[in-house]
PDB file of N, CA and C in Angstrom:
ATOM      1  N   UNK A   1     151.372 -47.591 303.525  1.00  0.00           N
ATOM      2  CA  UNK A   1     152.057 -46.743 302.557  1.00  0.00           C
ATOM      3  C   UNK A   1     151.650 -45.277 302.788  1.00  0.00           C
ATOM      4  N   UNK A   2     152.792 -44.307 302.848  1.00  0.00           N
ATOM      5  CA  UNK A   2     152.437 -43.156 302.878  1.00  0.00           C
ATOM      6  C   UNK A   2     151.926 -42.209 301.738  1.00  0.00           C
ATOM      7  N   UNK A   3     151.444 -41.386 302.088  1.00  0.00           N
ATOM      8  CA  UNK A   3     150.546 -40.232 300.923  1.00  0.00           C
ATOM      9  C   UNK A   3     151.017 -39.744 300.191  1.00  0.00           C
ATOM     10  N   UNK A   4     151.054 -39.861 298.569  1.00  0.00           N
ATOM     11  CA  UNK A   4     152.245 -39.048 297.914  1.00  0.00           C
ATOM     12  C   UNK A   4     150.830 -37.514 297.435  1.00  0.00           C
ATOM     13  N   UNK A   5     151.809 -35.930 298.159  1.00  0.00           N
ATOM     14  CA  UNK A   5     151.130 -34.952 297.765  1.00  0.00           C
ATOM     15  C   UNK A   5     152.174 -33.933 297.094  1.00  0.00           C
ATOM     16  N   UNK A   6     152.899 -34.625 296.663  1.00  0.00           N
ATOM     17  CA  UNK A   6     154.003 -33.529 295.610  1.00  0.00           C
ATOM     18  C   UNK A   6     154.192 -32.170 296.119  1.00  0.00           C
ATOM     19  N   UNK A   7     154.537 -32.582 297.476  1.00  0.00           N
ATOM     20  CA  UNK A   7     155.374 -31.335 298.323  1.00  0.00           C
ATOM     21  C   UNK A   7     156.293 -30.533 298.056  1.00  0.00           C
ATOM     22  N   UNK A   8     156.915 -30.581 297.256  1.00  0.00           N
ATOM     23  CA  UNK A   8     158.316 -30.228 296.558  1.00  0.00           C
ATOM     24  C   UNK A   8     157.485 -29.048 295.765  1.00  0.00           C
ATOM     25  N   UNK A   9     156.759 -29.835 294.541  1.00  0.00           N
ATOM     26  CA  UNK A   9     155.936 -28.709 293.711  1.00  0.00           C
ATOM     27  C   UNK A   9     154.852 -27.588 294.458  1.00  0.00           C
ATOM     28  N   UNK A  10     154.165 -28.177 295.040  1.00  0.00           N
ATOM     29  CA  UNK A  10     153.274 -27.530 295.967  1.00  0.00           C
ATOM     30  C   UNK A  10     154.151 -26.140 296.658  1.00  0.00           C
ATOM     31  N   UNK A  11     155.318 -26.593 297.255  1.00  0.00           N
ATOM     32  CA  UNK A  11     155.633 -25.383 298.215  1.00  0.00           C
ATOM     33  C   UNK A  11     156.780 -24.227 296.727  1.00  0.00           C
ATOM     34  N   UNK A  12     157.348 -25.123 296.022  1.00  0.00           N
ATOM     35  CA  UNK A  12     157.790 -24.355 294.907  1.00  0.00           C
ATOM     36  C   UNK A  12     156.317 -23.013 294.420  1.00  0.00           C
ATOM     37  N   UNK A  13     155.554 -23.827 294.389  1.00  0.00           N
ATOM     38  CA  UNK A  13     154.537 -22.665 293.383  1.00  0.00           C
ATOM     39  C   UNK A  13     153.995 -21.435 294.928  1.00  0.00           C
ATOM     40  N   UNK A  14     154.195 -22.006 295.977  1.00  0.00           N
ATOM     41  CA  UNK A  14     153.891 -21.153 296.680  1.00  0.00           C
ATOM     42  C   UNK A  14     154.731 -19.864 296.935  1.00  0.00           C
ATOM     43  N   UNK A  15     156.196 -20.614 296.826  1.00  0.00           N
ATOM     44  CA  UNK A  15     156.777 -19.564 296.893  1.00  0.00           C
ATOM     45  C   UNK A  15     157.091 -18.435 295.836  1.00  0.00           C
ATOM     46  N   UNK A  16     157.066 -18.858 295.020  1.00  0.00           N
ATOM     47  CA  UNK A  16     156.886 -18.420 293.555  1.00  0.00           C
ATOM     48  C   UNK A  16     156.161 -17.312 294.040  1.00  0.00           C
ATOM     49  N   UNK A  17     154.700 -17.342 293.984  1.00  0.00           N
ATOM     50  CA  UNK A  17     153.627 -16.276 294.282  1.00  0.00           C
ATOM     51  C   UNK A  17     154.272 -15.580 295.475  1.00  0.00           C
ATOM     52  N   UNK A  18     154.623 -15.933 296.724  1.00  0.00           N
ATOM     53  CA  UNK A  18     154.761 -14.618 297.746  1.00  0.00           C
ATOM     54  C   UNK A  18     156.010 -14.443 297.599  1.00  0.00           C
ATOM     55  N   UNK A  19     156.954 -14.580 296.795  1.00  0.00           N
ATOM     56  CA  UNK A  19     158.066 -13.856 296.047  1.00  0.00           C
ATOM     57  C   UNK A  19     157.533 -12.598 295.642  1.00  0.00           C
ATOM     58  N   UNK A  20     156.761 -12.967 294.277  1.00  0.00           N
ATOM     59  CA  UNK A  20     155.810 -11.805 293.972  1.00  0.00           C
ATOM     60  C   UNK A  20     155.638 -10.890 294.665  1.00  0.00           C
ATOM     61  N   UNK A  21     155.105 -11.692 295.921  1.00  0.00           N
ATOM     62  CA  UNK A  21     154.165 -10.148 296.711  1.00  0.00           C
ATOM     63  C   UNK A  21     154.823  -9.431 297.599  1.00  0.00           C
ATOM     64  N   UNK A  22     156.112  -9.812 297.186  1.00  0.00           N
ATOM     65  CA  UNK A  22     157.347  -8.628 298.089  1.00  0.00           C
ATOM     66  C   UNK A  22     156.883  -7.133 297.903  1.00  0.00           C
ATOM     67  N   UNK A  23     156.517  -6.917 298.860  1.00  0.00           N
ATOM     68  CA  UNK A  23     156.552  -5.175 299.003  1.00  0.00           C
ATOM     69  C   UNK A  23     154.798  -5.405 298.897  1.00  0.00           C
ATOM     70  N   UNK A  24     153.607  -5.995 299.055  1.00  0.00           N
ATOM     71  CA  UNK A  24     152.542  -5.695 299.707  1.00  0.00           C
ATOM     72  C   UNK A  24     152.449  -5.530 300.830  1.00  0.00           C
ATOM     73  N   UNK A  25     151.412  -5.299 301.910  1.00  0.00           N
ATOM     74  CA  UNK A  25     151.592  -4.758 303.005  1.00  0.00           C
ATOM     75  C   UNK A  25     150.400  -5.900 303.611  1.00  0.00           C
ATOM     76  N   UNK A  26     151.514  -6.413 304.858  1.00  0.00           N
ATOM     77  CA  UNK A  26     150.439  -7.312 305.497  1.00  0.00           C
ATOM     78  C   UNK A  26     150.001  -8.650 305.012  1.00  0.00           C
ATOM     79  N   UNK A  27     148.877  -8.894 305.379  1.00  0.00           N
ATOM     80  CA  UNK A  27     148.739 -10.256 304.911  1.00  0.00           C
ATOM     81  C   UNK A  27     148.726 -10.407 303.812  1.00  0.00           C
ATOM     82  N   UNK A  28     148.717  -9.509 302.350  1.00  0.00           N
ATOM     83  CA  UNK A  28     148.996  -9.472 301.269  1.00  0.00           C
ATOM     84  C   UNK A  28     150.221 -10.519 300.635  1.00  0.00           C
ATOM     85  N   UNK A  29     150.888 -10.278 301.722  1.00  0.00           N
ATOM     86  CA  UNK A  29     152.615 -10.165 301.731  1.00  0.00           C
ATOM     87  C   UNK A  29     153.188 -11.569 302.212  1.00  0.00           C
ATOM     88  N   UNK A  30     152.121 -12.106 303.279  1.00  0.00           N
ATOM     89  CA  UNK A  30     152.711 -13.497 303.955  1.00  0.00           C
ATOM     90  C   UNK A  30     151.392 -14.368 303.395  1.00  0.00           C
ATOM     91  N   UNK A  31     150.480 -14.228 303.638  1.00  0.00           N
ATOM     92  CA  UNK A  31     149.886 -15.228 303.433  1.00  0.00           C
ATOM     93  C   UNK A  31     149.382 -16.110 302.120  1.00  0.00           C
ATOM     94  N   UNK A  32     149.609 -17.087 301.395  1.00  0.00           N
ATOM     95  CA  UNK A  32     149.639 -18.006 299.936  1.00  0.00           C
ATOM     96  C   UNK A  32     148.010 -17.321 299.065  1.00  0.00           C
ATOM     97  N   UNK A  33     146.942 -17.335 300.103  1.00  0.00           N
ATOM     98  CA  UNK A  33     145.706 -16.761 299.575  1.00  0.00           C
ATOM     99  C   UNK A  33     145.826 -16.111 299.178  1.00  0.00           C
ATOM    100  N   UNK A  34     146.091 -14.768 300.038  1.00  0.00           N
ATOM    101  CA  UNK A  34     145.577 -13.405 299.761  1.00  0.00           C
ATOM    102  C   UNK A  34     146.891 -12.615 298.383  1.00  0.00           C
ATOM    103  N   UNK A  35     147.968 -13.859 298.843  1.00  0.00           N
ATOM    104  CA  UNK A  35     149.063 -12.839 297.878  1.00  0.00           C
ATOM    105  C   UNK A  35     148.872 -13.696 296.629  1.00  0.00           C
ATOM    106  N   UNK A  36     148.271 -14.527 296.528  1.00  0.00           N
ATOM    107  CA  UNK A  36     147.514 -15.080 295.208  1.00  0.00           C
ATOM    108  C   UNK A  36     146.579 -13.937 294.250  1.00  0.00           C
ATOM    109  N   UNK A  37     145.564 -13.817 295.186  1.00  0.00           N
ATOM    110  CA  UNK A  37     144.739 -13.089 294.785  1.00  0.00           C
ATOM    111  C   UNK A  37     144.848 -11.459 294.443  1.00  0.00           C
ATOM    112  N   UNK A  38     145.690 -11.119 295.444  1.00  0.00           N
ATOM    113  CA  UNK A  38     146.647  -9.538 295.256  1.00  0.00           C
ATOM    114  C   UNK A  38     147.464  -9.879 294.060  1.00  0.00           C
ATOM    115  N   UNK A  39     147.810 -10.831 293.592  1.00  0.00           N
ATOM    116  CA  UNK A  39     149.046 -10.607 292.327  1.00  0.00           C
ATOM    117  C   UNK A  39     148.135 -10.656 290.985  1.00  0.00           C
ATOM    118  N   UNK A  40     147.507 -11.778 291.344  1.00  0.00           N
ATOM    119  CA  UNK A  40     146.248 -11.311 289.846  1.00  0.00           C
ATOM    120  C   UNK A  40     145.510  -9.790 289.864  1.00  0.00           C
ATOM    121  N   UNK A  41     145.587  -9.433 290.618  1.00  0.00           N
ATOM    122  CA  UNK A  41     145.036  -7.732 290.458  1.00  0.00           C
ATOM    123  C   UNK A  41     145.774  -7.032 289.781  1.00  0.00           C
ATOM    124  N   UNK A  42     146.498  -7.138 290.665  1.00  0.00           N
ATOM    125  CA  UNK A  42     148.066  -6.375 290.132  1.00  0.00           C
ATOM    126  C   UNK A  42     147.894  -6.525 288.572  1.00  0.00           C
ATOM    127  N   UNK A  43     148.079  -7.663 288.000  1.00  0.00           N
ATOM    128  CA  UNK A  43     148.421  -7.865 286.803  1.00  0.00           C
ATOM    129  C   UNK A  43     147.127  -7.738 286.081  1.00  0.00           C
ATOM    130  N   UNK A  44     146.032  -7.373 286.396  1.00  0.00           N
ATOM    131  CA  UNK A  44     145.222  -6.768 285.956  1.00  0.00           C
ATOM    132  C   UNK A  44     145.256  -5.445 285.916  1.00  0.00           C
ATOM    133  N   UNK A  45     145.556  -4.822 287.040  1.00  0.00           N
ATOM    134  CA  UNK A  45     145.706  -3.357 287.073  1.00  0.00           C
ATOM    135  C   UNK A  45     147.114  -2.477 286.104  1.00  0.00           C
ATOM    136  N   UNK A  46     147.958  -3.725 286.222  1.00  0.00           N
ATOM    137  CA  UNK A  46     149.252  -3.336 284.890  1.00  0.00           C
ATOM    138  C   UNK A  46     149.031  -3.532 284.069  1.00  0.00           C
ATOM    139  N   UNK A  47     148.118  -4.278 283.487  1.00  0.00           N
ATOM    140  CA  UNK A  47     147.725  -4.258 281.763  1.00  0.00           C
ATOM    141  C   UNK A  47     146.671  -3.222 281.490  1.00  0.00           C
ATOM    142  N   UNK A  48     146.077  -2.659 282.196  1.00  0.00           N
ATOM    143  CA  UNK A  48     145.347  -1.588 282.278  1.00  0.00           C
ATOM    144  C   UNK A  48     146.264   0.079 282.332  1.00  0.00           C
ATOM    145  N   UNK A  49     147.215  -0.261 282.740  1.00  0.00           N
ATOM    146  CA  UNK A  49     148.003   0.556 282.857  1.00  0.00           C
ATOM    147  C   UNK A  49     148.473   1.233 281.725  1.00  0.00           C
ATOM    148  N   UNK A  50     149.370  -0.120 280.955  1.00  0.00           N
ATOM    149  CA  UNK A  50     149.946   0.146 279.560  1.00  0.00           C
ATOM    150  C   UNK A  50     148.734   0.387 278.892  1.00  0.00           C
ATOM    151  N   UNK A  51     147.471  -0.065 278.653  1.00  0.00           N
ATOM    152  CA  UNK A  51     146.774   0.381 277.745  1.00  0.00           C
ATOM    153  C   UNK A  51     146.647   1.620 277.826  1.00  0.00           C
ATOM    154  N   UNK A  52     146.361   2.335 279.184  1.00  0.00           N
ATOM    155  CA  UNK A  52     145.869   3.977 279.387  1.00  0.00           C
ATOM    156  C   UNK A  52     147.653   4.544 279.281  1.00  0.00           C
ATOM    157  N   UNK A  53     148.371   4.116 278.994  1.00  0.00           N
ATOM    158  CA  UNK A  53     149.796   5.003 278.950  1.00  0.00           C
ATOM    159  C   UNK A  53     150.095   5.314 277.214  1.00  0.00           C
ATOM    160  N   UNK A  54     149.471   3.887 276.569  1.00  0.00           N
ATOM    161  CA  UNK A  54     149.122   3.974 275.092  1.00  0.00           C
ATOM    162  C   UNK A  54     148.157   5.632 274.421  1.00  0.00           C
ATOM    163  N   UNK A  55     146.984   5.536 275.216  1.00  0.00           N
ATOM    164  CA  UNK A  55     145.883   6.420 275.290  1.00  0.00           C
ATOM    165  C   UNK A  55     146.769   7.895 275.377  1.00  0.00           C
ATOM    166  N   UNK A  56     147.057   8.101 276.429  1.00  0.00           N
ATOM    167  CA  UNK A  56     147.884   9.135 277.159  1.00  0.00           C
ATOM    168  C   UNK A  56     148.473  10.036 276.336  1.00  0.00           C
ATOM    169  N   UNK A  57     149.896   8.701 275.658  1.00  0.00           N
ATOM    170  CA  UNK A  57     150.211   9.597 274.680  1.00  0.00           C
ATOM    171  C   UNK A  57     150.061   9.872 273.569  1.00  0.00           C
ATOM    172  N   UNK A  58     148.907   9.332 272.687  1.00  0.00           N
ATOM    173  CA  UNK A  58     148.117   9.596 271.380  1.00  0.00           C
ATOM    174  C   UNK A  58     147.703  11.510 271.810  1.00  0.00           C
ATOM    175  N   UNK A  59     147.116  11.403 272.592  1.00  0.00           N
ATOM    176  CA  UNK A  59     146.374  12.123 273.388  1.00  0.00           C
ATOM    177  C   UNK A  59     147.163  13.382 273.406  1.00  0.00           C
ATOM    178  N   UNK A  60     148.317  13.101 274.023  1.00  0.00           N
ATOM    179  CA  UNK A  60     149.392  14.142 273.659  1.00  0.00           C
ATOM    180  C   UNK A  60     149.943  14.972 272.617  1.00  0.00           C
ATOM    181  N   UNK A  61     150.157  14.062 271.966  1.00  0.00           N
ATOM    182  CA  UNK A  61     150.503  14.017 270.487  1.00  0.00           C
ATOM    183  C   UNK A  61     149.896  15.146 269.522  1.00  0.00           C
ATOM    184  N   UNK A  62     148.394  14.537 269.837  1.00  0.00           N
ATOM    185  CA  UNK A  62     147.432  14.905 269.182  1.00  0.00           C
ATOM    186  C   UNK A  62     147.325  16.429 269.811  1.00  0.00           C
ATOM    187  N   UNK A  63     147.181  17.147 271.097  1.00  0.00           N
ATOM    188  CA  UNK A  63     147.305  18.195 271.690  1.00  0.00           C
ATOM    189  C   UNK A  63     148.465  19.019 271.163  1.00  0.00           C
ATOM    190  N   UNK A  64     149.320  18.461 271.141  1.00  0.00           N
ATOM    191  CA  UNK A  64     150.732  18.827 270.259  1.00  0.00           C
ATOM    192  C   UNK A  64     150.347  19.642 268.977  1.00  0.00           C
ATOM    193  N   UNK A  65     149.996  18.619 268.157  1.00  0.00           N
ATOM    194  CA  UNK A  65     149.654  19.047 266.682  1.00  0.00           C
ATOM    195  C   UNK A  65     148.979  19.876 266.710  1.00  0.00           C
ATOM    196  N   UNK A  66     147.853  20.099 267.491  1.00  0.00           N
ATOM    197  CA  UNK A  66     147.119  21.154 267.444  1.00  0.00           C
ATOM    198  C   UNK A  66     146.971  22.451 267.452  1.00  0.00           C
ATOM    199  N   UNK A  67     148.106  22.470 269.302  1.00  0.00           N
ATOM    200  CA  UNK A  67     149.014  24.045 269.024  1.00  0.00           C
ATOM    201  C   UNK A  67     150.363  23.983 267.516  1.00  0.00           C
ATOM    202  N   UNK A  68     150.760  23.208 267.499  1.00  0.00           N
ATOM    203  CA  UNK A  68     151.732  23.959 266.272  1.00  0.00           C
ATOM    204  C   UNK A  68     150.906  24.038 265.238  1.00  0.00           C
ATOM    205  N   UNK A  69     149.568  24.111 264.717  1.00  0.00           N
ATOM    206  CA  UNK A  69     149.060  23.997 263.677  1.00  0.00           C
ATOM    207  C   UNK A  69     148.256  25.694 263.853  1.00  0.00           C
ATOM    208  N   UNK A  70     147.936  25.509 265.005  1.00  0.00           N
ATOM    209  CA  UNK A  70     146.826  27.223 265.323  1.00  0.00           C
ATOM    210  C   UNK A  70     147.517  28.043 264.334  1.00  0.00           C
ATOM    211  N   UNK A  71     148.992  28.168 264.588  1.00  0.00           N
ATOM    212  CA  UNK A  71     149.642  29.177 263.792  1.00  0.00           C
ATOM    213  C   UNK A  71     149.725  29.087 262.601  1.00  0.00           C
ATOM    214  N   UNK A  72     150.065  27.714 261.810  1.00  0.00           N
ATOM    215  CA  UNK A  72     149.554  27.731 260.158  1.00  0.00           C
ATOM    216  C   UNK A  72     148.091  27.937 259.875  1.00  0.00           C
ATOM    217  N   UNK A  73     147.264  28.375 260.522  1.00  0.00           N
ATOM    218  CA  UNK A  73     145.732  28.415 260.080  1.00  0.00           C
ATOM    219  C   UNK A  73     145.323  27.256 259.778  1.00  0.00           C
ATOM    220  N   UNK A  74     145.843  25.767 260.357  1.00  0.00           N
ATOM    221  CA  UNK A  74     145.195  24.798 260.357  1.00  0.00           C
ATOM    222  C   UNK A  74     144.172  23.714 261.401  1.00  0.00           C
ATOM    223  N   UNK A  75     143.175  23.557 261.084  1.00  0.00           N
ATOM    224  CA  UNK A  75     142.650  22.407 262.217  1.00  0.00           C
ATOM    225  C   UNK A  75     143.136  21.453 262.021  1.00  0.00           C
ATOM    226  N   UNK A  76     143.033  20.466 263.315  1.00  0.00           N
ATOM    227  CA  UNK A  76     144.157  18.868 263.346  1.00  0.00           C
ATOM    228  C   UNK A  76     143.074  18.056 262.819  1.00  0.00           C
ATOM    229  N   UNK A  77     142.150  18.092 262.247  1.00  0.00           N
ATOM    230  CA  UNK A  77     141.499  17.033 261.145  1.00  0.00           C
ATOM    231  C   UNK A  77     142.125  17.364 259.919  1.00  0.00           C
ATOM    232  N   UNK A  78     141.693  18.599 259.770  1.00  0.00           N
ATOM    233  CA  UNK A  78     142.177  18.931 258.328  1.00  0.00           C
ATOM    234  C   UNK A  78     143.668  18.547 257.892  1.00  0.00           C
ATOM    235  N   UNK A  79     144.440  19.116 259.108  1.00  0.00           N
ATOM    236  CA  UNK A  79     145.825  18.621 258.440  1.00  0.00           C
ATOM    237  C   UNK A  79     146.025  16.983 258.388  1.00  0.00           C
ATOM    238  N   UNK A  80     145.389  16.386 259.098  1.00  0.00           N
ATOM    239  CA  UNK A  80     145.218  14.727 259.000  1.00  0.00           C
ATOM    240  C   UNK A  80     144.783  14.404 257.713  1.00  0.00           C
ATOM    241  N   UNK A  81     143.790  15.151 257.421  1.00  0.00           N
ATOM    242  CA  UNK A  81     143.304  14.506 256.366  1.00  0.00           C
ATOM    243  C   UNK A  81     143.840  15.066 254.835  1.00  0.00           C
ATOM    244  N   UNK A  82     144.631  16.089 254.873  1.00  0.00           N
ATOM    245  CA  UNK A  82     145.986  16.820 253.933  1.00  0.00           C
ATOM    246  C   UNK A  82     146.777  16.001 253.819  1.00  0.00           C
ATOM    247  N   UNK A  83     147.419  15.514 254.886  1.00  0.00           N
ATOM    248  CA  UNK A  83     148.604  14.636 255.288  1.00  0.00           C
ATOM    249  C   UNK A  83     148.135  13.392 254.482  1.00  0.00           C
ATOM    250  N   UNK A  84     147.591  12.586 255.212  1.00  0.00           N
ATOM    251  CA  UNK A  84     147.145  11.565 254.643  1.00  0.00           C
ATOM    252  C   UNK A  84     146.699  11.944 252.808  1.00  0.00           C
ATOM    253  N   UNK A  85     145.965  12.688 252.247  1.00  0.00           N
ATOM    254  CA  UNK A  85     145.868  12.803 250.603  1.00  0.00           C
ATOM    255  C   UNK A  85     147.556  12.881 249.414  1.00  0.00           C
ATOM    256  N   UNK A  86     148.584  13.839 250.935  1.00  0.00           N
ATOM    257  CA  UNK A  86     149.649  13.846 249.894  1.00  0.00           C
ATOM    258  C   UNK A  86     150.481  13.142 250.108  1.00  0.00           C
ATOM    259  N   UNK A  87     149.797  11.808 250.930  1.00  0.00           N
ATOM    260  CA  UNK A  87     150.744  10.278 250.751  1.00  0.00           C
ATOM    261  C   UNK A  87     151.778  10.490 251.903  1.00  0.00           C
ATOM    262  N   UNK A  88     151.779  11.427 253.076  1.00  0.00           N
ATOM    263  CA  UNK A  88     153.194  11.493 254.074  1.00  0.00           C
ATOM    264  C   UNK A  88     152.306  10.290 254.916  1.00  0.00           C
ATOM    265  N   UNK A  89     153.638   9.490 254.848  1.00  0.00           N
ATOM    266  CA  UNK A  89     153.303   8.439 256.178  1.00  0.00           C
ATOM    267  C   UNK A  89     153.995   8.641 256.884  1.00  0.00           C
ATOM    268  N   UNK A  90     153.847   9.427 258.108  1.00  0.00           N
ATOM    269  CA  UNK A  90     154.286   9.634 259.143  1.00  0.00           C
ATOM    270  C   UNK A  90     153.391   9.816 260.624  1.00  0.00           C
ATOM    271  N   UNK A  91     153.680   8.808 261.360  1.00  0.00           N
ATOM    272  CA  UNK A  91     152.232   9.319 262.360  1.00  0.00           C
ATOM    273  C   UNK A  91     152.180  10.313 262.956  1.00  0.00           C
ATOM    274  N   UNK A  92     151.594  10.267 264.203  1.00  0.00           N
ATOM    275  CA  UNK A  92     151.209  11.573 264.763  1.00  0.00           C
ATOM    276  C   UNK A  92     152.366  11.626 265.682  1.00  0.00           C
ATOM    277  N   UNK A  93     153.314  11.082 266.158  1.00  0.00           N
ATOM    278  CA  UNK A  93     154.252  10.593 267.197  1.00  0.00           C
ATOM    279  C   UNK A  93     155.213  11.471 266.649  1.00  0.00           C
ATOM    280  N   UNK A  94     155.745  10.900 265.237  1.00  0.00           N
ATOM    281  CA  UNK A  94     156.435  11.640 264.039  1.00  0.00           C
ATOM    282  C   UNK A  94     156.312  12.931 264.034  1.00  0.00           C
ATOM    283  N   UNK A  95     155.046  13.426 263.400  1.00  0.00           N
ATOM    284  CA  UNK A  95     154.555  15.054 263.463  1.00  0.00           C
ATOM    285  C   UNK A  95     154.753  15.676 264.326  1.00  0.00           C
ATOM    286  N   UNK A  96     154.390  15.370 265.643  1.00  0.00           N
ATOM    287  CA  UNK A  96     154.625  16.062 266.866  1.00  0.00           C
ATOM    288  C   UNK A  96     155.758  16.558 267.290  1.00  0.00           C
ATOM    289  N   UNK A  97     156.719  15.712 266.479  1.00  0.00           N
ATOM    290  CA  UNK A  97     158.386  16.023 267.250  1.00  0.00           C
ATOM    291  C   UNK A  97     158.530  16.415 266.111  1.00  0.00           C
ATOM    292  N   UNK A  98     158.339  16.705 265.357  1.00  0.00           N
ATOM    293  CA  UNK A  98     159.055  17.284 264.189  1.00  0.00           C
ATOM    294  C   UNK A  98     158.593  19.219 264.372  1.00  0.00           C
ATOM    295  N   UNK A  99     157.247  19.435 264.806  1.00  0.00           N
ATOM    296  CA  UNK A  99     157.128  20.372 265.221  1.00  0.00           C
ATOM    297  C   UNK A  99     157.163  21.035 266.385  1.00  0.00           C
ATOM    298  N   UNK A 100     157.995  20.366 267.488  1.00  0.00           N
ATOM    299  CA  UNK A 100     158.634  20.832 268.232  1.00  0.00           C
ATOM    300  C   UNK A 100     159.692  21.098 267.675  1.00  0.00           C
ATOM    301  N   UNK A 101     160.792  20.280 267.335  1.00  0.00           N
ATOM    302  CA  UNK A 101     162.195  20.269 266.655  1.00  0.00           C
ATOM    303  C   UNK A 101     162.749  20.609 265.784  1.00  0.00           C
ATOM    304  N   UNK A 102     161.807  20.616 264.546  1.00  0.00           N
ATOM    305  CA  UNK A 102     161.749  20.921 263.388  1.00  0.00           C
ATOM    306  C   UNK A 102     160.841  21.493 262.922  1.00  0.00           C
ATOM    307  N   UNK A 103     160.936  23.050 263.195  1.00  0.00           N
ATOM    308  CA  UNK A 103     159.893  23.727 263.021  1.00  0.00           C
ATOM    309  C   UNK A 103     159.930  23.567 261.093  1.00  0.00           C
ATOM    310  N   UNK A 104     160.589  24.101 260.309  1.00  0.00           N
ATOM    311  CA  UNK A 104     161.006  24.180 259.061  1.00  0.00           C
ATOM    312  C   UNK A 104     160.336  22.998 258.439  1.00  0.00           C
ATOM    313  N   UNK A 105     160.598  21.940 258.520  1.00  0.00           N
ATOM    314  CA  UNK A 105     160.200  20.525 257.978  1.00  0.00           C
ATOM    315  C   UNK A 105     158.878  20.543 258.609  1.00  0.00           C
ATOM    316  N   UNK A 106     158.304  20.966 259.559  1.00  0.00           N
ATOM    317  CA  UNK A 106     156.734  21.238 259.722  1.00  0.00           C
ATOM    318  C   UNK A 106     156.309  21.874 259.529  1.00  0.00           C
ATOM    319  N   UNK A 107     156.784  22.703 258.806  1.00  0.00           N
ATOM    320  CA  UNK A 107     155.913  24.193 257.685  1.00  0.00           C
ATOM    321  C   UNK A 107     155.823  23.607 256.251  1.00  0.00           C
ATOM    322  N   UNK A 108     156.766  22.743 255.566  1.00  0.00           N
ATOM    323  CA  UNK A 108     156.474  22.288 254.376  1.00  0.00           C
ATOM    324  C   UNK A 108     155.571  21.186 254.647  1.00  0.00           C
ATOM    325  N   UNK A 109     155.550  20.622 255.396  1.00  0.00           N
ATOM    326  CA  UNK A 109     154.463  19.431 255.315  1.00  0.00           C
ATOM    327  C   UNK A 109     153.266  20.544 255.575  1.00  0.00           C
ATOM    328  N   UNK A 110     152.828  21.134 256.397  1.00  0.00           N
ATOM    329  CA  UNK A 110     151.716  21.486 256.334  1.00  0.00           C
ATOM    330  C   UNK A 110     151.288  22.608 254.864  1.00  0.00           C
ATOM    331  N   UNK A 111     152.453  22.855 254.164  1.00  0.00           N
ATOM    332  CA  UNK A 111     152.336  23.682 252.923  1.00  0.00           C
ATOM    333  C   UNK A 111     151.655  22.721 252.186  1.00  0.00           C
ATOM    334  N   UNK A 112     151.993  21.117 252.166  1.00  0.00           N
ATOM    335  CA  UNK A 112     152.083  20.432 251.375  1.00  0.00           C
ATOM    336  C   UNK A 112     150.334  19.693 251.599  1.00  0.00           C
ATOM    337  N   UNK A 113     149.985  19.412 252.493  1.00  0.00           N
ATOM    338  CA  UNK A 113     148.667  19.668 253.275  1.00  0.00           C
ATOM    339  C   UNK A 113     148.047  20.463 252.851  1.00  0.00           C
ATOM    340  N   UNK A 114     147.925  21.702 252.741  1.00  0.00           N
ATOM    341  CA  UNK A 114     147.152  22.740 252.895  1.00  0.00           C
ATOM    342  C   UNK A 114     146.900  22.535 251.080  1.00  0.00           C
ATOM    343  N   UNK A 115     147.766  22.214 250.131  1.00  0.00           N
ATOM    344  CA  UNK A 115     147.601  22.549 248.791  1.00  0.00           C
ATOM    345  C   UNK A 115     146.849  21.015 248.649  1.00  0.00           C
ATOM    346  N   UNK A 116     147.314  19.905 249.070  1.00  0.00           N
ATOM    347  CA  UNK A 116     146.164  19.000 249.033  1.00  0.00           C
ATOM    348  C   UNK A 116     144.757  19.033 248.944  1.00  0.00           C
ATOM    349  N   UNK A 117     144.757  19.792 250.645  1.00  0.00           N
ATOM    350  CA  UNK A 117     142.991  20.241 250.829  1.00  0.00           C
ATOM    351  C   UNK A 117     142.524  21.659 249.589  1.00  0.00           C
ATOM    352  N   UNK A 118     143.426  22.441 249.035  1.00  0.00           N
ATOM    353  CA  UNK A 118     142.729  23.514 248.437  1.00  0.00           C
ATOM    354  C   UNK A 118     142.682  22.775 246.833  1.00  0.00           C
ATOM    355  N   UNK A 119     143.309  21.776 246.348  1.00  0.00           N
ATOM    356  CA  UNK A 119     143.037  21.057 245.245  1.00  0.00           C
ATOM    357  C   UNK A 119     141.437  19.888 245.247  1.00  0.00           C
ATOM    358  N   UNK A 120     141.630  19.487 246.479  1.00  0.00           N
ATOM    359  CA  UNK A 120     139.678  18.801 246.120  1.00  0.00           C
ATOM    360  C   UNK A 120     138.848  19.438 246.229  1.00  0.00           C
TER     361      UNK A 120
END
């Protein structure tokens, strides 16, 4: 009796993976090992990715607020912590484009801020 080694599945999952590794270079690319082991990187190195693209643009944001605030005489804690006392839920994503875009609607919020912090 011959050997049953589920050839069918076996070469399915292989190809599967060096599908994947279309566009590595070299043995990356042909061989079942190495483009095994190159695709788990990968997908280590892309979830690392989105996290630091998350980072990035907080980061931005936050740089944002900062210059449109120099000119109201505000620091970006303070107006955080204005913001947050007179109940605006809006994040920093929000704020940022609003004071690019909307300069007007980011002068009353920070009016509205500023009388927060001079009331505690």
């Amino acid at each position: 009796m011959s050997r049953a080694t589920n050839g069918p599945a076996t070469r399915q999952r292989r190809n599967r993976v060096l599908k994947r590794a279309k566009g590595f270079r070299q043995g990356r690319r042909n061989l079942f090992r190495q483009a095994m082991v190159t695709g788990i990187r990968a997908d280590a190195f892309a979830f690392a990715g989105r996290q630091q693209k998350k980072r990035f643009f907080r980061s931005l944001w936050i740089t944002r607020l900062t210059a449109a605030l120099k000119s109201h005489g505000l620091r970006y804690s303070a107006f955080i912590h204005g913001v947050q006392k007179a109940g605006i839920q809006l994040n920093r994503k929000e704020l940022s484009e609003l004071a690019i875009h909307d300069p007007s609607t980011f002068e009353a919020i920070c009016g509205k801020a500023k009388a927060m912090l001079a009331s505690a």
